[in-house]
N, C-alpha and C. Protein backbone atom coordinates (compact mmCIF):
# COMPACT_ATOMS: atom_id res chain seq x y z
N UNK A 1 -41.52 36.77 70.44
CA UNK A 1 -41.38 36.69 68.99
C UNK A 1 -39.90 36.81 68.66
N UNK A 2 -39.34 35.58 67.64
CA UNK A 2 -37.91 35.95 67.34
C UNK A 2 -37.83 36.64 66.24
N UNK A 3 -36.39 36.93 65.94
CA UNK A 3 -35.80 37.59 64.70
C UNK A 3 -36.51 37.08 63.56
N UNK A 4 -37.07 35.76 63.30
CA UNK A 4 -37.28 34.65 62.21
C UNK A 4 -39.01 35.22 62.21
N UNK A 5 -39.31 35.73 62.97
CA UNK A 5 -40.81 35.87 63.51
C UNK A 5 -41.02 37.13 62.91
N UNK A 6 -40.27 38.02 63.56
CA UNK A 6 -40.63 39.02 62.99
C UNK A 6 -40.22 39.99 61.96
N UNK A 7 -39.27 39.13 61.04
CA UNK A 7 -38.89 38.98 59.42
C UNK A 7 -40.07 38.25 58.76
N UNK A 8 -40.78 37.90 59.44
CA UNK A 8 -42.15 37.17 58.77
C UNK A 8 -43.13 38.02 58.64
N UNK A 9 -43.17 38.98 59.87
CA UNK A 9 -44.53 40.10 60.17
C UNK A 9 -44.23 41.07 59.51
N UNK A 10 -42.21 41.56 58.82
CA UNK A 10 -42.26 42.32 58.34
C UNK A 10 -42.72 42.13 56.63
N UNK A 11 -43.08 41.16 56.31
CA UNK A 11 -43.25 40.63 55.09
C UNK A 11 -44.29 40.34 54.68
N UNK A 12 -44.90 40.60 55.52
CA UNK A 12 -46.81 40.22 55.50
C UNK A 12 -47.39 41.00 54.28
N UNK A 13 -47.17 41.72 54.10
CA UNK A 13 -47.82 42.86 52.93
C UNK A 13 -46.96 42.77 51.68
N UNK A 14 -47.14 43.32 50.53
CA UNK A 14 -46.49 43.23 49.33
C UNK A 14 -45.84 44.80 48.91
N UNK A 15 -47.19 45.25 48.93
CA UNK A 15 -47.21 46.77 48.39
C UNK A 15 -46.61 47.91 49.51
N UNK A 16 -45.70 48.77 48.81
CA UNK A 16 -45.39 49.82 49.89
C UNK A 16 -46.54 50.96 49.66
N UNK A 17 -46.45 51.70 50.93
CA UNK A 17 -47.88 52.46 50.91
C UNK A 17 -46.79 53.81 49.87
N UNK A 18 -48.14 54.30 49.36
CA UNK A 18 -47.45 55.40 48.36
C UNK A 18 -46.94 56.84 49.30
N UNK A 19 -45.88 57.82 48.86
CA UNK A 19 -45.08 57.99 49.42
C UNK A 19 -44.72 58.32 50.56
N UNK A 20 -44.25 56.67 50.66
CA UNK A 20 -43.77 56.15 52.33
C UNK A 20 -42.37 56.60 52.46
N UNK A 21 -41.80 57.15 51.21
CA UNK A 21 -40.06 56.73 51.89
C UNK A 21 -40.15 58.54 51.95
N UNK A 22 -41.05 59.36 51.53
CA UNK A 22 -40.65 60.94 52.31
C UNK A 22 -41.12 61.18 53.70
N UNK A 23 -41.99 60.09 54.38
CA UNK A 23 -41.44 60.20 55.56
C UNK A 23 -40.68 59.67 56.66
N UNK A 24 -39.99 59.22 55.84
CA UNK A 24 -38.27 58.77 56.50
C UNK A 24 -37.69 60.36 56.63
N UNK A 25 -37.53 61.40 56.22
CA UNK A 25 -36.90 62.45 56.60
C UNK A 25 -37.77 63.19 58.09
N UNK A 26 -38.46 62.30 58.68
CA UNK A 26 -39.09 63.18 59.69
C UNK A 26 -38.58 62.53 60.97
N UNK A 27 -37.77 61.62 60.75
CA UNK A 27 -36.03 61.59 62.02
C UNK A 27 -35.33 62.65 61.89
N UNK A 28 -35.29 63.44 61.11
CA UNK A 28 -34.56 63.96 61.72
C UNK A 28 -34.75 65.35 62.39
N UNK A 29 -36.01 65.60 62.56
CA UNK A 29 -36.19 66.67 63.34
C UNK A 29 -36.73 66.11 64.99
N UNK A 30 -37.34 64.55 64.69
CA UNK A 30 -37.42 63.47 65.90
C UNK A 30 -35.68 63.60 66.80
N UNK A 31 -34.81 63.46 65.79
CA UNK A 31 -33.39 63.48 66.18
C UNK A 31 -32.99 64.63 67.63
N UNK A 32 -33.59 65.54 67.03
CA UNK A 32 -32.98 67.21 67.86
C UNK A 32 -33.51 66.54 68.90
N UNK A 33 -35.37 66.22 68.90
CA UNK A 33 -36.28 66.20 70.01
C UNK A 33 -34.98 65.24 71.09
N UNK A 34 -34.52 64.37 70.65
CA UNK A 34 -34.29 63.00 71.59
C UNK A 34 -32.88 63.64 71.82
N UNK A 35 -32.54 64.58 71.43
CA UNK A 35 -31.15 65.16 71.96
C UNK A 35 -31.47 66.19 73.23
N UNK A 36 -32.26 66.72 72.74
CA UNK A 36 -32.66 67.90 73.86
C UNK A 36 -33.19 67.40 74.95
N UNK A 37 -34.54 66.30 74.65
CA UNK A 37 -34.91 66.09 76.34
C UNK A 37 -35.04 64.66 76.59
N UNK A 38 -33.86 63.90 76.11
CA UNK A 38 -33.82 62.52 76.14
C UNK A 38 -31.69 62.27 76.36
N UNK A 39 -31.37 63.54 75.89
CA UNK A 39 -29.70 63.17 76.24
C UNK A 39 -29.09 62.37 74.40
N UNK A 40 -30.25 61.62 73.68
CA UNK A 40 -29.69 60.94 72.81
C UNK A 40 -29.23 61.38 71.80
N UNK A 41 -28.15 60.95 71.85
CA UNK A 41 -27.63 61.33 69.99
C UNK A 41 -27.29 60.13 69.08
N UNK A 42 -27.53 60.91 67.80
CA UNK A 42 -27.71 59.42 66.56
C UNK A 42 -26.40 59.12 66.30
N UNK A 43 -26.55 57.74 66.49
CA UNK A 43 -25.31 56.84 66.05
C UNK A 43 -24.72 57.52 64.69
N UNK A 44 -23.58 57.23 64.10
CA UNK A 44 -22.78 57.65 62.89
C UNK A 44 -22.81 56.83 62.13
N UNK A 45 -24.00 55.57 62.43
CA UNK A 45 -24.44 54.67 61.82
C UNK A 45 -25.82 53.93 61.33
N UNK A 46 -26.49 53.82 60.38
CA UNK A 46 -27.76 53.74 59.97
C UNK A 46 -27.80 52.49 59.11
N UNK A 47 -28.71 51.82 59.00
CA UNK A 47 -29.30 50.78 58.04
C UNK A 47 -30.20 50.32 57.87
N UNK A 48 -30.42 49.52 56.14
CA UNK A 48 -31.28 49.45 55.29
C UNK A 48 -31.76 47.92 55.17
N UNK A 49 -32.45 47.45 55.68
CA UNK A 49 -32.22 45.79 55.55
C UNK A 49 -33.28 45.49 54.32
N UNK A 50 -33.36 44.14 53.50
CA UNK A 50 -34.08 43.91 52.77
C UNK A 50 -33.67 42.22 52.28
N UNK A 51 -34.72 41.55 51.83
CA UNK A 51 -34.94 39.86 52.10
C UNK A 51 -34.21 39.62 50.45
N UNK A 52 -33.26 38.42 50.58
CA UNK A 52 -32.87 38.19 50.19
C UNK A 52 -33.91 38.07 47.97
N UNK A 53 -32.93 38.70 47.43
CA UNK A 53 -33.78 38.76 45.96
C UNK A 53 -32.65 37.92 44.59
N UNK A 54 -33.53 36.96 44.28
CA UNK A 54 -32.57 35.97 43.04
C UNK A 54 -34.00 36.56 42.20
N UNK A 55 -32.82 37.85 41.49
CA UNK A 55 -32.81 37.74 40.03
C UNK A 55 -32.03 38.76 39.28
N UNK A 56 -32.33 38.75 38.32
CA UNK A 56 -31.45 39.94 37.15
C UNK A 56 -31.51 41.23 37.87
N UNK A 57 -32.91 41.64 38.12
CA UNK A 57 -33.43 43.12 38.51
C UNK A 57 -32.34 43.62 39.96
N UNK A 58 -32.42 42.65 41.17
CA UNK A 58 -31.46 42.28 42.45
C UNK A 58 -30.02 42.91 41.62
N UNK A 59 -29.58 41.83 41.10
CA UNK A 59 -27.96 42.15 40.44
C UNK A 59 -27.85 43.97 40.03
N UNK A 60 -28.53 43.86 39.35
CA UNK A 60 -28.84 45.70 38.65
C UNK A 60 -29.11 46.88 40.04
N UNK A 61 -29.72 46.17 40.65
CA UNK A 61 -30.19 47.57 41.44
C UNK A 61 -28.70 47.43 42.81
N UNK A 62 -28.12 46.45 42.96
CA UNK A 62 -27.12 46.54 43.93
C UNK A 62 -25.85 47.02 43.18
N UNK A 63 -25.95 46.70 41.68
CA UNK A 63 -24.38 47.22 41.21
C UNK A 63 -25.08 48.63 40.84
N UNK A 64 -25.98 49.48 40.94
CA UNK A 64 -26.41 50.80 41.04
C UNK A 64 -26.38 51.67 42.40
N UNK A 65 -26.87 50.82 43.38
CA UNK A 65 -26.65 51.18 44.71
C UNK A 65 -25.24 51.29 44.96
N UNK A 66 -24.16 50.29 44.87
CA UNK A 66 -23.13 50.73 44.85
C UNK A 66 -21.89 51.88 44.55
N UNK A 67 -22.48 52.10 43.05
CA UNK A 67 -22.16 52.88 42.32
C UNK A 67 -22.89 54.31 42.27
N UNK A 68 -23.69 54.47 42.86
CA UNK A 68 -24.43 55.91 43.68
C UNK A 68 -23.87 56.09 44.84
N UNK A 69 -24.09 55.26 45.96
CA UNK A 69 -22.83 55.35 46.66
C UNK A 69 -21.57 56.08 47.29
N UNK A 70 -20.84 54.96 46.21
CA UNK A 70 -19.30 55.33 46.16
C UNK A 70 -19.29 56.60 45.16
N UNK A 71 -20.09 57.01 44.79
CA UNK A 71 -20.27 58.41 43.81
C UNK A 71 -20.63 59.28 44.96
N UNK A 72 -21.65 59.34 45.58
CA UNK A 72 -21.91 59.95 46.57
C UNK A 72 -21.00 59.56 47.63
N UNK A 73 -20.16 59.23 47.96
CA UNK A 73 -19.82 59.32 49.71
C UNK A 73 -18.02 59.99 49.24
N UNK A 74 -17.80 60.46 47.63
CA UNK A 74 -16.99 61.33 47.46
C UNK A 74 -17.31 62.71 47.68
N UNK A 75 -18.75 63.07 47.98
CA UNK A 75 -18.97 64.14 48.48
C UNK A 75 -19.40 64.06 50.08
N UNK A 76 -20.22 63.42 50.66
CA UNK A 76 -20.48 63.68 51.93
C UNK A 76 -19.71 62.89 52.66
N UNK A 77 -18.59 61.55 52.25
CA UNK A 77 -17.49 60.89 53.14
C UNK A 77 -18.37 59.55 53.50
N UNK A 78 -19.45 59.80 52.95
CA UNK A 78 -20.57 58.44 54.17
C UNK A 78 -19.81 57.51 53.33
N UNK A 79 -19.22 56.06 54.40
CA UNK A 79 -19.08 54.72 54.03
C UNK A 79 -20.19 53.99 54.08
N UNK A 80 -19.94 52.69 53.42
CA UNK A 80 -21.04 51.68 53.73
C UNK A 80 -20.42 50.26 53.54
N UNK A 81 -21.19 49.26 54.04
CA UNK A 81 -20.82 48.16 53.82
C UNK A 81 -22.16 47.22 53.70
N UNK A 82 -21.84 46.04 52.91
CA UNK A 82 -22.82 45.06 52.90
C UNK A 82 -22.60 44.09 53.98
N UNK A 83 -23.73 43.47 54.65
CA UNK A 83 -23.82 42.91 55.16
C UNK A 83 -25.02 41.70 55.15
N UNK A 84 -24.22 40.16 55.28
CA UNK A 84 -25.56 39.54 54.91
C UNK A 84 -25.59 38.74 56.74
N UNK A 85 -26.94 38.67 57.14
CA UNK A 85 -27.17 38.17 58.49
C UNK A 85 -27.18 36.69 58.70
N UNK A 86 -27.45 36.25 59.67
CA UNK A 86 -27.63 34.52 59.43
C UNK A 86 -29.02 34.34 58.85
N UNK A 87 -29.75 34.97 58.86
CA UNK A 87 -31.07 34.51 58.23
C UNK A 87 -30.98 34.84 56.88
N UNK A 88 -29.64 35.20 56.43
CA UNK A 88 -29.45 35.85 55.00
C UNK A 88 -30.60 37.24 54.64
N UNK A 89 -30.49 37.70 55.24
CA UNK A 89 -31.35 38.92 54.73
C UNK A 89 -29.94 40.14 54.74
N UNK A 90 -30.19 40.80 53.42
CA UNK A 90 -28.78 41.47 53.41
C UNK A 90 -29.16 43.14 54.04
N UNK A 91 -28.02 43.74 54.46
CA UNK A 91 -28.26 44.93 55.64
C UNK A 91 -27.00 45.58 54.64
N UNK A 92 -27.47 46.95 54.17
CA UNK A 92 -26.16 48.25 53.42
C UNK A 92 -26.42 48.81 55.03
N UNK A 93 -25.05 48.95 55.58
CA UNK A 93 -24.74 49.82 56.68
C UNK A 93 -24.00 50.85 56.26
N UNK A 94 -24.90 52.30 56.40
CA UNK A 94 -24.04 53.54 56.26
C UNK A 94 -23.42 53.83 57.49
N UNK A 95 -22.53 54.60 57.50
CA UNK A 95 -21.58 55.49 58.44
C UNK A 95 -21.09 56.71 58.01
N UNK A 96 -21.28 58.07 58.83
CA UNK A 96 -21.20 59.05 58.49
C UNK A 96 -21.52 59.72 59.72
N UNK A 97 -20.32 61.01 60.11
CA UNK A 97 -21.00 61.38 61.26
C UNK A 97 -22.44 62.60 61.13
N UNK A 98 -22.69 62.97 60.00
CA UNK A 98 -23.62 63.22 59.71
C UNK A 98 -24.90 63.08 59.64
N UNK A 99 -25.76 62.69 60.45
CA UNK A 99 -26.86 61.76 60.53
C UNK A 99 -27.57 62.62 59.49
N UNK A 100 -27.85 64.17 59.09
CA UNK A 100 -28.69 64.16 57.15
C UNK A 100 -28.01 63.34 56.32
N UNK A 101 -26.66 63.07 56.08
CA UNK A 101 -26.48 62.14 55.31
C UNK A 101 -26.76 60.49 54.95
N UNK A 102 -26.91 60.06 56.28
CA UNK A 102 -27.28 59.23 57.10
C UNK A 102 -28.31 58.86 56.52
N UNK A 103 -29.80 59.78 56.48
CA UNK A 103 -31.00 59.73 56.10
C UNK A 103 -31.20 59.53 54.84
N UNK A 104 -30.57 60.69 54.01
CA UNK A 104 -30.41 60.92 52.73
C UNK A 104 -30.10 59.57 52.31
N UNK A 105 -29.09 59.27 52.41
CA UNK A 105 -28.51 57.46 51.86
C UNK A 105 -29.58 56.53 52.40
N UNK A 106 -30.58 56.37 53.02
CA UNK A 106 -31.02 55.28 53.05
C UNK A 106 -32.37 55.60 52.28
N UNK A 107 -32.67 57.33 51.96
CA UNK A 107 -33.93 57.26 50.97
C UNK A 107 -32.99 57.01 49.73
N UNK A 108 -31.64 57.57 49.53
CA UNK A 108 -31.65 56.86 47.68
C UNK A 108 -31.38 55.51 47.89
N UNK A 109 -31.07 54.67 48.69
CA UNK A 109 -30.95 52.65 48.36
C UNK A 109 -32.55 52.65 47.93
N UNK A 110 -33.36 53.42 49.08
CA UNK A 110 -35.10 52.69 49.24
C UNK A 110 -35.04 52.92 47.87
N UNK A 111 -35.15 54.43 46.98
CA UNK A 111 -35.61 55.09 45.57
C UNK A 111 -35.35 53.80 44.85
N UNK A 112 -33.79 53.72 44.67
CA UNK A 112 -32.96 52.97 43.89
C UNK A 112 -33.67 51.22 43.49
N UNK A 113 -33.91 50.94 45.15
CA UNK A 113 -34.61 49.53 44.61
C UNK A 113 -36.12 49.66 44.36
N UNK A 114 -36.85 50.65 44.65
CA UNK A 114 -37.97 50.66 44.31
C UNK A 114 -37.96 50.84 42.88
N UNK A 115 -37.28 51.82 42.16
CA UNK A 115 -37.12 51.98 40.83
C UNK A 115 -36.62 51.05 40.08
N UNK A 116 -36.52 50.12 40.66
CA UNK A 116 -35.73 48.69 39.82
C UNK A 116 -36.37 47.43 39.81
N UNK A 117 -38.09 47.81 40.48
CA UNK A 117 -38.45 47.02 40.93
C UNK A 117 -38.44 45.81 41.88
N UNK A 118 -37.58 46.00 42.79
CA UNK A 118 -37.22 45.20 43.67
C UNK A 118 -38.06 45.89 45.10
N UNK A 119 -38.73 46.81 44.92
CA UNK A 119 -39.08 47.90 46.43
C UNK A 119 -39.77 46.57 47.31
N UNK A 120 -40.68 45.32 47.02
CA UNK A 120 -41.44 45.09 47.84
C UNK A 120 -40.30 44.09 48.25
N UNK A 121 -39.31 43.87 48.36
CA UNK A 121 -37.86 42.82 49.36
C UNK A 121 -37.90 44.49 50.00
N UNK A 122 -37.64 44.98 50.22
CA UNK A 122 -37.23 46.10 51.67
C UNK A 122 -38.61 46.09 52.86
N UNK A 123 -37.44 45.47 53.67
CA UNK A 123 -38.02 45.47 55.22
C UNK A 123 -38.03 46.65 56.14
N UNK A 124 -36.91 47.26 56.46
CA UNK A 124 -36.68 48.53 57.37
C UNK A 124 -35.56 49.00 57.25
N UNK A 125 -36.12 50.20 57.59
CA UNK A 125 -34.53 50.53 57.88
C UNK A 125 -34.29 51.07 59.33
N UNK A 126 -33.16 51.45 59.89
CA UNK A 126 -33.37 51.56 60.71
C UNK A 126 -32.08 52.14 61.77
N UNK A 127 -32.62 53.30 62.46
CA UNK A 127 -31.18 54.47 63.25
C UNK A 127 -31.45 53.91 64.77
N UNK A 128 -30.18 53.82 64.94
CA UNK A 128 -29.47 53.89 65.94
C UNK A 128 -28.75 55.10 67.32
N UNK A 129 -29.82 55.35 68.09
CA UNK A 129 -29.53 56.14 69.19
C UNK A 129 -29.08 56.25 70.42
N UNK A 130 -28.07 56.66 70.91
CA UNK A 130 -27.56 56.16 72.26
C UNK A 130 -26.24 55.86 72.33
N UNK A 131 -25.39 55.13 73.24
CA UNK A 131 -23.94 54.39 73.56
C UNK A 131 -24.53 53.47 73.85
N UNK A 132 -24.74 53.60 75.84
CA UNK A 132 -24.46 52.27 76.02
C UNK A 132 -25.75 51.69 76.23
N UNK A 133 -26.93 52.25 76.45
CA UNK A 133 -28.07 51.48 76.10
C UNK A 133 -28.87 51.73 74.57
N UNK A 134 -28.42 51.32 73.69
CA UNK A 134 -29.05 51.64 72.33
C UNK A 134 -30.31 51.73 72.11
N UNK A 135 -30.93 52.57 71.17
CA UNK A 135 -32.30 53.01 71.34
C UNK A 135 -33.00 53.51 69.60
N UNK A 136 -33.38 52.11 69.14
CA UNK A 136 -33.07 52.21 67.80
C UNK A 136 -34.33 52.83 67.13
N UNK A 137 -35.11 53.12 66.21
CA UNK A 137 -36.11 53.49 65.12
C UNK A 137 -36.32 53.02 64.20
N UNK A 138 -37.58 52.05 64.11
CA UNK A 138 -37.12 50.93 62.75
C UNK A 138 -38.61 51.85 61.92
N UNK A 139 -37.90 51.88 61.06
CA UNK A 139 -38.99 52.68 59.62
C UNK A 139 -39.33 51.10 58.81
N UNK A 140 -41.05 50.66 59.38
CA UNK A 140 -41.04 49.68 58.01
C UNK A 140 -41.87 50.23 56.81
N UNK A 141 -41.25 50.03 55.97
CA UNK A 141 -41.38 50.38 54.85
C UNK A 141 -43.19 49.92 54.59
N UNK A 142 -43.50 48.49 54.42
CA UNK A 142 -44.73 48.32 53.93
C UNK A 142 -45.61 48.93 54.70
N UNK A 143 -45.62 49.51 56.33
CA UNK A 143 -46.46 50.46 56.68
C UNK A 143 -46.24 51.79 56.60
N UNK A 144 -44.80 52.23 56.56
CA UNK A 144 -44.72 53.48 56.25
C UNK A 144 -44.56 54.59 57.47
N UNK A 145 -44.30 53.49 58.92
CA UNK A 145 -44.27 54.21 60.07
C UNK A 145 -43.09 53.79 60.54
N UNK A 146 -42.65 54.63 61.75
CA UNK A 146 -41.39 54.20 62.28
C UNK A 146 -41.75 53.39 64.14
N UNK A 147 -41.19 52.67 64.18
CA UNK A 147 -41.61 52.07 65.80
C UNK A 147 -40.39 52.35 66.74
N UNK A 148 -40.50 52.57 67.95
CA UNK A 148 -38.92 52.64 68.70
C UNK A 148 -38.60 50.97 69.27
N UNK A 149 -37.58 50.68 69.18
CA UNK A 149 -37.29 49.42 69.77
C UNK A 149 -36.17 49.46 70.65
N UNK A 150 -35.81 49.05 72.21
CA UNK A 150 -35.32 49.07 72.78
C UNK A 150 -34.80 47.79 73.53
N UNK A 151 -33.67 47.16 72.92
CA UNK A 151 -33.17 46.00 73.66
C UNK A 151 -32.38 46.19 74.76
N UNK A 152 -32.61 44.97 75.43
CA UNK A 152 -31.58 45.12 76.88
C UNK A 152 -31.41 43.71 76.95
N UNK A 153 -30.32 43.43 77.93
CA UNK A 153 -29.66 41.75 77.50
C UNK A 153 -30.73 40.67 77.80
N UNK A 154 -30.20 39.67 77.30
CA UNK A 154 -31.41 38.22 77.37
C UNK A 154 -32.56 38.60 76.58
N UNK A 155 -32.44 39.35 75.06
CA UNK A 155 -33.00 39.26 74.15
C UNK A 155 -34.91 39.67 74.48
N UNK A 156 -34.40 40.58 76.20
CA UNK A 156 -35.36 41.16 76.82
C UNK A 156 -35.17 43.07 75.94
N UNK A 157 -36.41 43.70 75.89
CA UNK A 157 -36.82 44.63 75.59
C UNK A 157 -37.62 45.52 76.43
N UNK A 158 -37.08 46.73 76.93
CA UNK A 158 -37.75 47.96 77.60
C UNK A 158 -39.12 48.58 76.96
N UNK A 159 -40.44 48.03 77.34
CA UNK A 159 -41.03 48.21 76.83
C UNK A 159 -41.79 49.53 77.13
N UNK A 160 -41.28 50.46 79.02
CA UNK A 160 -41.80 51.24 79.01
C UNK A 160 -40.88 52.47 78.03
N UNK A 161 -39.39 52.26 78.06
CA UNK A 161 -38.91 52.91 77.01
C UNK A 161 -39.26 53.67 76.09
N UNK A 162 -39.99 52.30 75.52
CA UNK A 162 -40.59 52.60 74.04
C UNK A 162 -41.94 53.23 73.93
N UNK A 163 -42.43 53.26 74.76
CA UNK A 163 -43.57 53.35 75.62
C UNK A 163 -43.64 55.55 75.72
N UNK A 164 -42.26 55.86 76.22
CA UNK A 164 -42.29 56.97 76.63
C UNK A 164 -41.47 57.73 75.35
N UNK A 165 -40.86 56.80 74.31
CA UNK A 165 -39.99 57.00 73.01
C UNK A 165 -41.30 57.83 72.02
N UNK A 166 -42.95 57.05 72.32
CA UNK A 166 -44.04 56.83 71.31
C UNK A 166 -44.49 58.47 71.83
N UNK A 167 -45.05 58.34 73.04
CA UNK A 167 -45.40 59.36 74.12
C UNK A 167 -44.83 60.90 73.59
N UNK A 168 -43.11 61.04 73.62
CA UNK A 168 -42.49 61.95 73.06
C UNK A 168 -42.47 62.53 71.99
N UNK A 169 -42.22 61.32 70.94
CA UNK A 169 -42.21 61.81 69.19
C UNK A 169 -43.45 61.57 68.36
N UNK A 170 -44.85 60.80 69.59
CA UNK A 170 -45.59 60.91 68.56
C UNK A 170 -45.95 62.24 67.38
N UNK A 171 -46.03 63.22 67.80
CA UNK A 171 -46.41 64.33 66.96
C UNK A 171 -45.30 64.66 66.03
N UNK A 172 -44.08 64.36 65.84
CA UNK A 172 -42.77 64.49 65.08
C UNK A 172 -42.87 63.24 63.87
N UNK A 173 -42.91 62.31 64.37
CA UNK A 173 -42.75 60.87 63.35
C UNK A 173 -44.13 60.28 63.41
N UNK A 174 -44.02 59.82 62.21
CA UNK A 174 -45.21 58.86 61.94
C UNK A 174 -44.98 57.68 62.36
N UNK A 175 -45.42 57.72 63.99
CA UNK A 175 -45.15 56.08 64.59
C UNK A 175 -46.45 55.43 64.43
N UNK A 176 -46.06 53.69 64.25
CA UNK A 176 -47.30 52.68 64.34
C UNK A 176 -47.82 52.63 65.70
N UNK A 177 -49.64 53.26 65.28
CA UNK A 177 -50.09 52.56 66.65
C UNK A 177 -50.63 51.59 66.67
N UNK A 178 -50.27 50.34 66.27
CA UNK A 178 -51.00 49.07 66.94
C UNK A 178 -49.36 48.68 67.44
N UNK A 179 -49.33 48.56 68.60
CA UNK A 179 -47.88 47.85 69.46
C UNK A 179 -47.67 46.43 68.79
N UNK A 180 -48.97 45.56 68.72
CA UNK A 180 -48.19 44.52 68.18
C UNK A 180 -47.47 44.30 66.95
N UNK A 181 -47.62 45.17 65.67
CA UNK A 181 -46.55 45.70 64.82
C UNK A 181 -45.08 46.42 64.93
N UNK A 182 -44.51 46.24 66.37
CA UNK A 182 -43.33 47.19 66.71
C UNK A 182 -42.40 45.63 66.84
N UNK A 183 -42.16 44.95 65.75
CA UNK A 183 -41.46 44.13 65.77
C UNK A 183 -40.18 44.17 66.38
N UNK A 184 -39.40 43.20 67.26
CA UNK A 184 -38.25 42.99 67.92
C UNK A 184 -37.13 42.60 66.37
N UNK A 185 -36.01 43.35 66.27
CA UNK A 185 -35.08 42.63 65.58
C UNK A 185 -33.92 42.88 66.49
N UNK A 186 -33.55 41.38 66.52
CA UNK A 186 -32.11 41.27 67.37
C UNK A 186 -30.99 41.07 66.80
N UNK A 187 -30.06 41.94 67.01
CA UNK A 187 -28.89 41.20 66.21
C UNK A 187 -28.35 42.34 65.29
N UNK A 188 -29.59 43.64 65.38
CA UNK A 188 -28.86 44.42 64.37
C UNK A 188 -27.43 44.98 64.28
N UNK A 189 -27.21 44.82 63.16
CA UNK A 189 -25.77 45.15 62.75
C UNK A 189 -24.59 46.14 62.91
N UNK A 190 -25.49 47.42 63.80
CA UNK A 190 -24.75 48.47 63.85
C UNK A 190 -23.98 49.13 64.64
């Protein structure tokens, strides 16, 4: 399944399940787990992806996101940047070595566009664990669970990895159990 594939599977549904984005804060006690008996620590980098939106509501909720933000990252330092992919689906990349802040910023974008009506364009979001073999956590939003995804080159994926990622944090995070919902995204930005 490609990137194009499974930007399709993440889109299958409309409605986000009701409140899905409070358990996005249950990385970060998943976080300690994968430090203590996994070696991993969270990237200083996190992101929010969501499918491209033409209209008024889009314009409003990104010059708000912005402007929460750059309001907020005068207190906790977190940067961000926009990013749009080749499939045009646009990605806010935070940075902060803080990974609560980390978290925190990607539940106010989710709040922000849900409150603006834009919530059903958000695909995932999604942390970044590791150096040199990355070991990411994609939270999709329309199910409301987080999956581990583990790439390795030739757009090949460690599936016992993820396998022993599920094994570990099931009881910490609300991971998806049907595997064929643990969509591959390649290419992420972070």
């Amino acid at each position: 399944m490609g990137f194009r594939d499974a930007i399709h599977s993440l889109l299958g549904t409309t409605a986000l399940p009701k409140a899905s984005l409070e358990t996005l804060f249950a990385i970060s006690s998943a976080s300690i787990t994968m430090q203590v008996e996994l070696d991993l620590v969270p990237s200083p980098s996190a992101g929010i992806c969501f499918k491209p939106i033409e209209s008024s509501h889009y314009d409003s909720a990104t010059r708000e996101i912005e402007e929460l933000l750059t309001y907020s990252s005068q207190e906790t330092g977190t940067t961000f940047r926009l990013v749009t992919d080749e499939f045009r689906f646009t990605w806010i990349i935070l940075s902060d070595p803080d990974f609560e802040d980390l978290i925190t910023g990607i539940h106010l974008i989710s709040q922000t566009l849900i409150e603006k009506g834009v919530g059903t364009y958000l695909l995932c979001a999604v942390f970044r664990f590791g150096n040199e073999t990355p070991v990411y956590w994609i939270y999709h939003f329309k199910l409301g669970r987080f999956y581990p995804f583990v790439p390795v080159s030739g757009k090949m994926r460690d599936n016992a990895a993820e396998f022993r990622m599920q094994a570990l944090l099931g009881r910490e995070l609300p991971v998806e159990k049907d595997i064929e919902k643990w969509y591959p995204l390649w290419g992420i930005p972070l």
